[in-house]
Protein backbone atom coordinates (compact mmCIF):
# COMPACT_ATOMS: atom_id res chain seq x y z
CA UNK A 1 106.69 122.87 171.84
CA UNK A 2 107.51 119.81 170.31
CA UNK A 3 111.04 118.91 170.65
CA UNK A 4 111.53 115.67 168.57
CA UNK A 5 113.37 115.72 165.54
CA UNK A 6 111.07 115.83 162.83
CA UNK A 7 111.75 113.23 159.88
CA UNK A 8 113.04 114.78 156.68
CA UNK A 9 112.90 112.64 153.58
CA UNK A 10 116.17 114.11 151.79
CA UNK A 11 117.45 110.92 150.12
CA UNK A 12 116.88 110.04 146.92
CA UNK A 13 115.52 113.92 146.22
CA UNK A 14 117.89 116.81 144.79
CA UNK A 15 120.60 116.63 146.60
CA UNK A 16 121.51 120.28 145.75
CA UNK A 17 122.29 121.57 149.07
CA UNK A 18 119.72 124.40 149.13
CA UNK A 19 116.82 121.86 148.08
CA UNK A 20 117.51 119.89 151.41
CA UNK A 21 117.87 122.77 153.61
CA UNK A 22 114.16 123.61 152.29
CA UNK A 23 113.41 119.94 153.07
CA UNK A 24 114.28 119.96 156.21
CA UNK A 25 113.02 123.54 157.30
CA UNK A 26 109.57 122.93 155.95
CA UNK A 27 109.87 119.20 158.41
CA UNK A 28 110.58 121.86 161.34
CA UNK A 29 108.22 124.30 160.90
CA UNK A 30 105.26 122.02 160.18
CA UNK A 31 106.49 120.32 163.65
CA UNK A 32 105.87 123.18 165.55
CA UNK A 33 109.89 124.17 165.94
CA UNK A 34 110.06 127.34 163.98
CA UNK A 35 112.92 128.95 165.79
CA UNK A 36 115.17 125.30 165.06
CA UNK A 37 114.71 125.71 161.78
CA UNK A 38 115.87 128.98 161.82
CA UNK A 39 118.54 128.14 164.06
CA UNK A 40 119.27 125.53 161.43
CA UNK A 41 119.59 127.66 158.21
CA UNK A 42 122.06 130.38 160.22
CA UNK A 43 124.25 127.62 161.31
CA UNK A 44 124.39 126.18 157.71
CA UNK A 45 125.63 129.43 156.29
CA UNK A 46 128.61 129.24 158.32
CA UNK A 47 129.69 125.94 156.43
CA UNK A 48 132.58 125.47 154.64
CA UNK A 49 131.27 122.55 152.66
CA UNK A 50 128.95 120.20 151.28
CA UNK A 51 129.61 117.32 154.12
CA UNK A 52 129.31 120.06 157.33
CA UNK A 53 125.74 121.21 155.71
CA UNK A 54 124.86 118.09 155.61
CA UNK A 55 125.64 116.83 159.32
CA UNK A 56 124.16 120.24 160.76
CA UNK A 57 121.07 119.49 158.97
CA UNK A 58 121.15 115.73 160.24
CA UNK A 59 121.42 117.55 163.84
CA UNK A 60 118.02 118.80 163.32
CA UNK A 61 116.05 116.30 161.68
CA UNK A 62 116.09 112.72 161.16
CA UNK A 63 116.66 112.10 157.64
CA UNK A 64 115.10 109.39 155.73
């Protein structure tokens, strides 16, 4: 299993929350890491805002 983080290009796109949580989902599961991107959408729904999505979603791909 490949454990690299996957680049995500997320700037410069929609920057509506749930458009760079597909972004960076699709990154992981065409990388091979599946259960991270899972992993990755549960711990965003615990967020209480905009800025926390967007560092747990930095903790799982590289963003561009």
């Amino acid at each position: 299993m490949n454990t690299k983080k996957p680049k995500a290009k997320l700037v410069g796109t929609d920057g509506n929350i749930f458009h760079l949580l597909s972004v960076a989902f699709r990154a992981l599961k065409e990388s091979g890491q599946e259960q991270k991107a899972v992993a990755m959408v549960k711990e965003t729904a615990e967020c209480e805002n905009y800025n926390q999505a967007l560092d747990v979603i930095g903790k799982y791909v590289e963003i561009e």
